[in-house]
N, C-alpha and C. Protein backbone atom coordinates (compact mmCIF):
# COMPACT_ATOMS: atom_id res chain seq x y z
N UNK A 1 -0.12 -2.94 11.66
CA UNK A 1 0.65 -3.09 10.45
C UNK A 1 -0.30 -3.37 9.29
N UNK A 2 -0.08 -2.52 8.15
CA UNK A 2 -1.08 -3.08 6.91
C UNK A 2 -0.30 -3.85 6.13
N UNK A 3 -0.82 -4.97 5.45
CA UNK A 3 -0.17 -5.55 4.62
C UNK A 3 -0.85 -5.66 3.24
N UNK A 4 -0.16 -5.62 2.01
CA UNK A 4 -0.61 -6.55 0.55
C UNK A 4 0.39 -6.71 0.19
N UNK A 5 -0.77 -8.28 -0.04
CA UNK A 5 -0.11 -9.78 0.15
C UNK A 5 -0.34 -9.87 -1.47
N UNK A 6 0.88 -10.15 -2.37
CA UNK A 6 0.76 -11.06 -3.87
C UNK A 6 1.05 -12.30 -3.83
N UNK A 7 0.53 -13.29 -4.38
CA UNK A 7 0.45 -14.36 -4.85
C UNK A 7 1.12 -14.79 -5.66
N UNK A 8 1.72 -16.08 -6.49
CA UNK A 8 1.39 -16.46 -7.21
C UNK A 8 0.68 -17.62 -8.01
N UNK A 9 -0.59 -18.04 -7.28
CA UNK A 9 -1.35 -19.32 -7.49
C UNK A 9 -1.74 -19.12 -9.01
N UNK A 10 -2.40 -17.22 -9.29
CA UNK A 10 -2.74 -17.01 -10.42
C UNK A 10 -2.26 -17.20 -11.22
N UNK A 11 -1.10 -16.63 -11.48
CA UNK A 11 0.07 -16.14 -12.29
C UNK A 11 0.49 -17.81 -12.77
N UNK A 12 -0.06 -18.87 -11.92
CA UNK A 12 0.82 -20.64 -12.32
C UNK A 12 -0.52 -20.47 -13.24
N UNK A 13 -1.84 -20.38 -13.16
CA UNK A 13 -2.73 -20.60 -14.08
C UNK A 13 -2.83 -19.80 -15.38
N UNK A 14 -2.32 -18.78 -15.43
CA UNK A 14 -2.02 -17.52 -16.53
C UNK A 14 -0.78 -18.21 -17.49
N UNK A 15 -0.02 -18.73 -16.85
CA UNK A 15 1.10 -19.11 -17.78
C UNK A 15 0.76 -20.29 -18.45
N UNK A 16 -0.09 -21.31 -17.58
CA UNK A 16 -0.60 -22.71 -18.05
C UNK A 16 -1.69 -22.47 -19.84
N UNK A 17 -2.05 -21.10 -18.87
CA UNK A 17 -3.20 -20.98 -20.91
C UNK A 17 -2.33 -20.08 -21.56
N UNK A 18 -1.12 -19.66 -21.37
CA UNK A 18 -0.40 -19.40 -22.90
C UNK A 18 0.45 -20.78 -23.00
N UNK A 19 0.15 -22.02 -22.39
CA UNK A 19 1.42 -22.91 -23.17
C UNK A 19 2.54 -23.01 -22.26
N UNK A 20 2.59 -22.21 -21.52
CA UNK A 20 4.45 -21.92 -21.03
C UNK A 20 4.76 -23.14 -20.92
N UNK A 21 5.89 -23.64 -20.14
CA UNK A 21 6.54 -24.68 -19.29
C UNK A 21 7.36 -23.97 -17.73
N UNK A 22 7.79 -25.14 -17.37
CA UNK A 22 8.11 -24.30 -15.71
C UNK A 22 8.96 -23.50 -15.87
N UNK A 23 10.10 -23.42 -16.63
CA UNK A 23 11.61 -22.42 -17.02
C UNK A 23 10.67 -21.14 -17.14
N UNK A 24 9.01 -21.46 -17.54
CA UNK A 24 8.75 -20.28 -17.97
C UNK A 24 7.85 -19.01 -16.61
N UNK A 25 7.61 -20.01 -15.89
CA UNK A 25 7.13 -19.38 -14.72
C UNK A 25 8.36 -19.18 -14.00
N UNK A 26 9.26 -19.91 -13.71
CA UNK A 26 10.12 -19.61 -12.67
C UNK A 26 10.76 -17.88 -13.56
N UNK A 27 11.21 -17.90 -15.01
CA UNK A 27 11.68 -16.86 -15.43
C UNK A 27 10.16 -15.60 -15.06
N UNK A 28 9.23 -15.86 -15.51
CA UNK A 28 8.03 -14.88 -15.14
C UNK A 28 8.13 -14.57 -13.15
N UNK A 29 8.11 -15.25 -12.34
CA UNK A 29 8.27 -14.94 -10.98
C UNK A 29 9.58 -14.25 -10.81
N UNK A 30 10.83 -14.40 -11.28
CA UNK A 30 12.01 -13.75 -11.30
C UNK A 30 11.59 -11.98 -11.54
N UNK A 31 11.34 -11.89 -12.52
CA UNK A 31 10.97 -11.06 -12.94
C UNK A 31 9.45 -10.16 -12.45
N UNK A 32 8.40 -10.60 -11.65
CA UNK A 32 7.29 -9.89 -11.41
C UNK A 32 8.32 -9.42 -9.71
N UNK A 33 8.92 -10.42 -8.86
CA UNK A 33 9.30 -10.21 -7.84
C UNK A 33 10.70 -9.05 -7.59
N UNK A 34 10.91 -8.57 -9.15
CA UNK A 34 12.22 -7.80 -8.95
C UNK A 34 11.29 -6.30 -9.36
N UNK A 35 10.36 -6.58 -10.22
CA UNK A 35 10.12 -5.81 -10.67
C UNK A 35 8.84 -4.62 -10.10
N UNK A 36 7.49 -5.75 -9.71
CA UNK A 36 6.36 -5.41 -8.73
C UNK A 36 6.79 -4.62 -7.44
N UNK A 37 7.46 -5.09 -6.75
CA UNK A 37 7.27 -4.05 -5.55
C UNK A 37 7.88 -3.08 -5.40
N UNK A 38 8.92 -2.82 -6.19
CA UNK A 38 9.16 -1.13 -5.84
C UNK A 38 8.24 -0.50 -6.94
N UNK A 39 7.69 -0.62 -7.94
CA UNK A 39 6.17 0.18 -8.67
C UNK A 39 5.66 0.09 -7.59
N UNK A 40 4.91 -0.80 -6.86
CA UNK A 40 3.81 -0.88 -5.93
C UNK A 40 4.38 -0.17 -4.85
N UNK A 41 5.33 0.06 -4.17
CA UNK A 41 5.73 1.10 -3.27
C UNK A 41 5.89 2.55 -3.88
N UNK A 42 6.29 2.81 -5.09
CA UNK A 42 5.90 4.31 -5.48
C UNK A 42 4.61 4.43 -5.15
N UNK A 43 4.25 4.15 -5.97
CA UNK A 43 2.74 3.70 -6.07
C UNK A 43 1.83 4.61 -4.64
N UNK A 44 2.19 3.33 -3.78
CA UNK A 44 1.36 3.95 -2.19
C UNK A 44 2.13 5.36 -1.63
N UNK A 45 3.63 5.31 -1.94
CA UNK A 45 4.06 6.55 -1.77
C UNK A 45 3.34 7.61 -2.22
N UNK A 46 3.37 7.55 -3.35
CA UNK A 46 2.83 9.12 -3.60
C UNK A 46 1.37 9.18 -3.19
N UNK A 47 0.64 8.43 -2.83
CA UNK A 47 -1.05 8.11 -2.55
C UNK A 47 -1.32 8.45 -1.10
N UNK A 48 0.12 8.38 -0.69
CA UNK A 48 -0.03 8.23 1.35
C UNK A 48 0.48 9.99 1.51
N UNK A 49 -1.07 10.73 1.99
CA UNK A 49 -0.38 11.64 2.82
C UNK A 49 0.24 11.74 3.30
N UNK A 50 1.30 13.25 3.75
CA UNK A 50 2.16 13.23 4.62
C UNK A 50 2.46 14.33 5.06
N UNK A 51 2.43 14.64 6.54
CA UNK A 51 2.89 15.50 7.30
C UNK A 51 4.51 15.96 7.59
N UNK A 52 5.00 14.79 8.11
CA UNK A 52 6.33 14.77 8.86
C UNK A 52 6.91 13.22 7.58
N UNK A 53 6.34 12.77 6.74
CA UNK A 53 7.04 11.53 5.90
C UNK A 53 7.32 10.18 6.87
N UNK A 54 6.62 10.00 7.69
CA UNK A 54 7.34 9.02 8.30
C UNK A 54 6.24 8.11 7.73
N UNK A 55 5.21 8.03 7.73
CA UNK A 55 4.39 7.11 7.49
C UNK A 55 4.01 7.09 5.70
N UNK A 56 5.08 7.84 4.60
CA UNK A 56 5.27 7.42 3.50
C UNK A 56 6.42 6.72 3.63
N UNK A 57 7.78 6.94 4.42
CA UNK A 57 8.81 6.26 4.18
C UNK A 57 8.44 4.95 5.09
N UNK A 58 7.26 4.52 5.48
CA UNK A 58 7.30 3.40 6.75
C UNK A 58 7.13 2.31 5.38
N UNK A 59 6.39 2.48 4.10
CA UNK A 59 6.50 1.51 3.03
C UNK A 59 7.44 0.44 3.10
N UNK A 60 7.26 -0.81 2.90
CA UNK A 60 8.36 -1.70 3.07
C UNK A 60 8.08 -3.04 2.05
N UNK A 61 9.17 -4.42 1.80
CA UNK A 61 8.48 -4.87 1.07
C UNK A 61 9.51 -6.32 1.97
N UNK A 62 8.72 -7.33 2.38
CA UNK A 62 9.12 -8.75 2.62
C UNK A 62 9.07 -9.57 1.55
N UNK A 63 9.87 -10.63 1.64
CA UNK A 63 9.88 -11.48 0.64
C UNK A 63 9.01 -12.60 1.25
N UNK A 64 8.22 -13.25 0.17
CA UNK A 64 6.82 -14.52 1.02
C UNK A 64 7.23 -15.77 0.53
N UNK A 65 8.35 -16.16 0.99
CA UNK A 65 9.52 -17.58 0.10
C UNK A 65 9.98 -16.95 -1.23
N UNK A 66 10.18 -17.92 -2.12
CA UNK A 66 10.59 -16.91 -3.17
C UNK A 66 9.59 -17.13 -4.32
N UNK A 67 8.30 -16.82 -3.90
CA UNK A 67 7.32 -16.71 -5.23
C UNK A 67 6.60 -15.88 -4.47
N UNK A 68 6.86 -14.62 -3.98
CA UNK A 68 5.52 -14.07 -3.58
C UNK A 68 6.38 -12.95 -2.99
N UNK A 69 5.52 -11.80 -2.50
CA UNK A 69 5.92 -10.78 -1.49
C UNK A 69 5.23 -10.15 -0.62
N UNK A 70 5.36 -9.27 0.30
CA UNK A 70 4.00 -8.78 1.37
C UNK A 70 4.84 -7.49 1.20
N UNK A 71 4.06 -6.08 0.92
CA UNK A 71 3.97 -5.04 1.61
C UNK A 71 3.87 -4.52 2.64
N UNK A 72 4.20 -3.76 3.58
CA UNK A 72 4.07 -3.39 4.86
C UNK A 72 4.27 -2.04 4.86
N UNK A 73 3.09 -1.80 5.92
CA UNK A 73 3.63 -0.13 6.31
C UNK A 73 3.14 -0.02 8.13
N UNK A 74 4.45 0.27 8.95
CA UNK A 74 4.59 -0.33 10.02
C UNK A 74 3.58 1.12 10.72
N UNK A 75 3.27 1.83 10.04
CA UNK A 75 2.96 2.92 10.31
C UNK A 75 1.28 2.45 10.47
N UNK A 76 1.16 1.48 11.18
CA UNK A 76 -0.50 0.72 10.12
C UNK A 76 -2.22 1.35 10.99
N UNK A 77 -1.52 1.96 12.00
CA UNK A 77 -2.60 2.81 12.60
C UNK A 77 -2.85 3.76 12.46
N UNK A 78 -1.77 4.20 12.05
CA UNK A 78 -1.92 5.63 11.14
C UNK A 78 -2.72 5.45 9.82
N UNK A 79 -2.33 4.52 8.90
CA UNK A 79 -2.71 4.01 7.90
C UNK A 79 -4.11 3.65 7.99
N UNK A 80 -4.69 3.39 8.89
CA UNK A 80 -6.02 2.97 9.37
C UNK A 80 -6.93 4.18 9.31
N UNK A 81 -6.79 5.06 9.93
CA UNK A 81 -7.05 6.36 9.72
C UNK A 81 -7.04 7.26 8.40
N UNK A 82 -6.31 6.82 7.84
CA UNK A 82 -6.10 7.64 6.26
C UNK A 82 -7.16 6.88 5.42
N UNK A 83 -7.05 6.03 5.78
CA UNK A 83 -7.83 4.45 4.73
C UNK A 83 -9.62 5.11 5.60
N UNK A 84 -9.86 5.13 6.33
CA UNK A 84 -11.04 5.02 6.61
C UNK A 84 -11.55 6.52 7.07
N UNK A 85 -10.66 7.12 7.99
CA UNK A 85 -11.04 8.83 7.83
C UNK A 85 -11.58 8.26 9.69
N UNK A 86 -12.20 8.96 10.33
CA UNK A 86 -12.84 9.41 11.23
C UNK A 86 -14.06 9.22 11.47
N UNK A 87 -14.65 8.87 12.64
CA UNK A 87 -16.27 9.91 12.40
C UNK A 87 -16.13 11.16 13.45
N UNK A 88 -16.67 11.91 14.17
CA UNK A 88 -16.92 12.94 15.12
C UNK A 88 -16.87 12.49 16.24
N UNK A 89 -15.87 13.49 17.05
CA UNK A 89 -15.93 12.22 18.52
C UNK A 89 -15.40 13.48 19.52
N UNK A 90 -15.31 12.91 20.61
CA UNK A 90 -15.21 14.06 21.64
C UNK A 90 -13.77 13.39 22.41
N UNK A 91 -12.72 14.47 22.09
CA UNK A 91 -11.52 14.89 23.01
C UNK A 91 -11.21 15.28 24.24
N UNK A 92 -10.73 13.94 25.60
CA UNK A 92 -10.85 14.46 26.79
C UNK A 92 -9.24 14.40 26.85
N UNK A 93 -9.23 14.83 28.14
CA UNK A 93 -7.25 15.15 28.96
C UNK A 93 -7.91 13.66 29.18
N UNK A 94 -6.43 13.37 29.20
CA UNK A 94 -6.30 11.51 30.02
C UNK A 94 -5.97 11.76 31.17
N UNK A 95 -4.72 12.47 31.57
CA UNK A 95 -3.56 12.72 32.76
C UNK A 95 -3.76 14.13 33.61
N UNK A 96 -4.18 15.25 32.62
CA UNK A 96 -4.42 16.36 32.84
C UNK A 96 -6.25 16.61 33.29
N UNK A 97 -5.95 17.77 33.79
CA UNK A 97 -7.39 18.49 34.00
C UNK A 97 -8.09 19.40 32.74
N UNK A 98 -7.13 19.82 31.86
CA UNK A 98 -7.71 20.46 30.68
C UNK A 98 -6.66 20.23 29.88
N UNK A 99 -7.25 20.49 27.94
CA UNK A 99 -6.31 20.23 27.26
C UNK A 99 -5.48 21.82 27.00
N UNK A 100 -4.42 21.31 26.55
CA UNK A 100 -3.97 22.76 26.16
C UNK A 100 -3.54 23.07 24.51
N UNK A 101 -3.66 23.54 23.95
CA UNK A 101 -3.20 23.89 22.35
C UNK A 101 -3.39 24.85 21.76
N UNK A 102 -2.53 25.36 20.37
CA UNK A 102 -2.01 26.74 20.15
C UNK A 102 -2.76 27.13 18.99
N UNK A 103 -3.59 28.13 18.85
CA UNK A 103 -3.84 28.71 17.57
C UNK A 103 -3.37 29.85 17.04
N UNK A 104 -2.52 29.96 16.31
CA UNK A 104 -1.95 31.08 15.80
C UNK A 104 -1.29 31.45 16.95
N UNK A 105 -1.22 32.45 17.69
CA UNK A 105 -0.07 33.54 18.94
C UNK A 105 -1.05 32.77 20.33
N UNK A 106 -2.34 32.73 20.22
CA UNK A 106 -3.19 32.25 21.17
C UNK A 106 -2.98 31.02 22.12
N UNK A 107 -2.90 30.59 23.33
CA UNK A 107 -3.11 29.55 23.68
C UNK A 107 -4.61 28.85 24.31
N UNK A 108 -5.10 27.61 24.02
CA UNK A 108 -6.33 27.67 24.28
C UNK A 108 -6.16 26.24 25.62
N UNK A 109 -7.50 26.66 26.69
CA UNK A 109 -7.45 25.84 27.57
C UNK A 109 -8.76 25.07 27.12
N UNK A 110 -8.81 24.07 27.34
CA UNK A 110 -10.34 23.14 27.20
C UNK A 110 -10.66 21.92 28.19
N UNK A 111 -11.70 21.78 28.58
CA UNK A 111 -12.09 20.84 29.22
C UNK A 111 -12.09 18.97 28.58
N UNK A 112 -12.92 19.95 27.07
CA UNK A 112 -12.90 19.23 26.26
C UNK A 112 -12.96 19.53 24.38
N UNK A 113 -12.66 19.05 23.87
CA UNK A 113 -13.04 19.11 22.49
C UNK A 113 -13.72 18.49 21.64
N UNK A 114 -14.80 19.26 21.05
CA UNK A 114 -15.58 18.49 20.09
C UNK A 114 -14.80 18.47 18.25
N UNK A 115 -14.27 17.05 18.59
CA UNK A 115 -13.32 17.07 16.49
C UNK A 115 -14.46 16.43 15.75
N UNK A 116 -14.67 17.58 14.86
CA UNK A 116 -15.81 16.99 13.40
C UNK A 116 -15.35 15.54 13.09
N UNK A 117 -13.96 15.26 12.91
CA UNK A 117 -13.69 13.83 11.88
C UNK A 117 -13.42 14.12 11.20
N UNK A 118 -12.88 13.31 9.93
CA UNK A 118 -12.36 13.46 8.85
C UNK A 118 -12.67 12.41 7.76
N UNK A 119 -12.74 12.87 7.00
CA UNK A 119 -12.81 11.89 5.54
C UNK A 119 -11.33 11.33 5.13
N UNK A 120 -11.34 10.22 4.75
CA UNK A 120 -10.49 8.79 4.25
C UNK A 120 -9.75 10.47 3.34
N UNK A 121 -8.23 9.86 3.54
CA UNK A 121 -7.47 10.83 2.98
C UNK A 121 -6.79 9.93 1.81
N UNK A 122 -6.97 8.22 1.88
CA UNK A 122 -6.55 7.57 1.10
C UNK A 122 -7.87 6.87 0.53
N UNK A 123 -7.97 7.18 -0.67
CA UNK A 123 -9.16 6.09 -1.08
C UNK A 123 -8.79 4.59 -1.37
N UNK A 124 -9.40 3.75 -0.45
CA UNK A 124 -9.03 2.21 -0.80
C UNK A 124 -8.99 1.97 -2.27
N UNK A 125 -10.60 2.06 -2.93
CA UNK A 125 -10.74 1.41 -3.80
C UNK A 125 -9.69 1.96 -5.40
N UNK A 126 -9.64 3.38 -5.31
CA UNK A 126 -8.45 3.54 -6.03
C UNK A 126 -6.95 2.81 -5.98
N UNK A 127 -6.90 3.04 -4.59
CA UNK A 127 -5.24 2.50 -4.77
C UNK A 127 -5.18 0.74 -5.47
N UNK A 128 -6.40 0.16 -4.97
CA UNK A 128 -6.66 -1.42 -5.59
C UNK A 128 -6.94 -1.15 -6.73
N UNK A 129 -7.35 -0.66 -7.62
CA UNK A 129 -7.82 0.01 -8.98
C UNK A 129 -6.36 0.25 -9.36
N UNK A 130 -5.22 1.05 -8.92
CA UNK A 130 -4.22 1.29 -9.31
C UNK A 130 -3.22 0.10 -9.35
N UNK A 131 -3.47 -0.24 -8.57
CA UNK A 131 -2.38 -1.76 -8.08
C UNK A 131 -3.03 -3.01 -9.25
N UNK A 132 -4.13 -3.10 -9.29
CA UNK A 132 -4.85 -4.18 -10.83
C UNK A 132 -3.50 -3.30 -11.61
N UNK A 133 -3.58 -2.26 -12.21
CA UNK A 133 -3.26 -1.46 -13.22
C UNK A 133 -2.06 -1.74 -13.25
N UNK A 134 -1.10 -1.66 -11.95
CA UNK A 134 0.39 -1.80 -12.32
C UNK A 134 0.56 -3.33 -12.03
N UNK A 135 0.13 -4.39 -11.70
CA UNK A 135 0.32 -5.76 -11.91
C UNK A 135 -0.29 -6.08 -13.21
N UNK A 136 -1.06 -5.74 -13.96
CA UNK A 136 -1.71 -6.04 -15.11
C UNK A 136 -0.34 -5.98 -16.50
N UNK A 137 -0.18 -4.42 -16.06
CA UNK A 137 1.32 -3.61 -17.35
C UNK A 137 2.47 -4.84 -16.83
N UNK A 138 2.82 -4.73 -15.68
CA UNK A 138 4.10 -5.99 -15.70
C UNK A 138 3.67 -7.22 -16.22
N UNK A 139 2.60 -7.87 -15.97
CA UNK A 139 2.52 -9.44 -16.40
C UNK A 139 2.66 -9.43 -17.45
N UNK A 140 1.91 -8.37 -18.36
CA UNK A 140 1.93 -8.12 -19.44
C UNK A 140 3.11 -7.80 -20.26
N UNK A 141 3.62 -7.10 -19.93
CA UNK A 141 5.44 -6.87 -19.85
C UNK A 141 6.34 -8.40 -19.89
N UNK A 142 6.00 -9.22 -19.29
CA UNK A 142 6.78 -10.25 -18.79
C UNK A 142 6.67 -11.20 -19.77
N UNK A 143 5.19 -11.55 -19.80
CA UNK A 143 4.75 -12.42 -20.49
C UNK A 143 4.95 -12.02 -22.27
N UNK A 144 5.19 -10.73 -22.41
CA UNK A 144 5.21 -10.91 -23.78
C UNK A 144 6.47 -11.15 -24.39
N UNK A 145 7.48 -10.36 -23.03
CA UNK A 145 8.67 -10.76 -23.66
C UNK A 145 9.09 -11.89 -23.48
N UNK A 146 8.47 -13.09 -22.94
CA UNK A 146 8.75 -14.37 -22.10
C UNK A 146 8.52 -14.66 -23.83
N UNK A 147 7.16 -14.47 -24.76
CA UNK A 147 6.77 -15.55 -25.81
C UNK A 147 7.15 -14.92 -27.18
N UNK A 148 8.04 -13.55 -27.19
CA UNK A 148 8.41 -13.10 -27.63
C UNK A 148 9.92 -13.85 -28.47
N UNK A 149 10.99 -13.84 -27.05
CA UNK A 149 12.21 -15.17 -27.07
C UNK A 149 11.66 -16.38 -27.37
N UNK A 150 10.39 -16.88 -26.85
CA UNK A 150 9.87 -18.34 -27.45
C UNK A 150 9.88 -18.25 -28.96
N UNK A 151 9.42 -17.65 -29.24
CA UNK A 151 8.96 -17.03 -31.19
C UNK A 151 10.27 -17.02 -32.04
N UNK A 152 11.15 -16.42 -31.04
CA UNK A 152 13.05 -16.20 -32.12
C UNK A 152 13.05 -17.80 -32.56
């Protein structure tokens, strides 16, 4: 299972240097927790290859008490693979004496197979690059309209 995990330890120190008071964090957590995780699940959606969709629709979102949330994608070995890619490795039968599989009209028998690997089909450091980006626009979002109503 992969998880990201939000906080809000930061978010109590972010509000402390504009001034807020607690009405003003509890209204700022109301609001990042309704608002953050379904962006952050588009988000990996559209980022997560997909064959058959099961491991874009495996996206999920827990609640972490009520100041926080965890992402999940139950799909997380799969996910492991996308995130990191492959190296070159050699394909034996487990049960069988040879493998069997189809190319085009052809069927092929093998003892064994040599698979090149694959390169990360998800780049980590983007999607964390993206995720700064869409927690940055909401706080920002939140907080202005939080000192915005302070100002009326």
């Amino acid at each position: 299972m992969t998880k990201i995990a939000v906080d809000d330890a930061e978010l109590k120190k972010l509000i402390r240097s504009f001034g807020l008071v607690k009405e003003d964090l509890k209204r700022l957590n109301e609001k990042l927790n309704s608002k953050l995780p379904s962006k952050i699940i588009r988000m990996l959606e559209k980022k997560t290859p997909t064959d058959t969709g099961e491991t874009r629709a495996a996206w999920d979102v827990s609640r972490k008490g009520s100041n926080g949330f965890i992402i999940t994608n139950d799909n997380g070995s799969i996910i492991q693979f996308l995130m990191d890619g492959t190296k070159p490795h050699k394909i034996e039968p487990v049960d069988k004496s040879v493998l069997l599989f189809s190319m085009g009209s052809s069927k092929i028998f093998a003892k064994f197979v040599n698979h090149p690997g694959y390169s990360s089909k998800m780049d980590e450091r983007s999607i964390y690059m993206e995720l700064g980006r869409i927690i940055d626009k909401v706080v920002d979002e939140v907080i202005t309209s939080i000192l915005r109503k302070k100002l009326r």
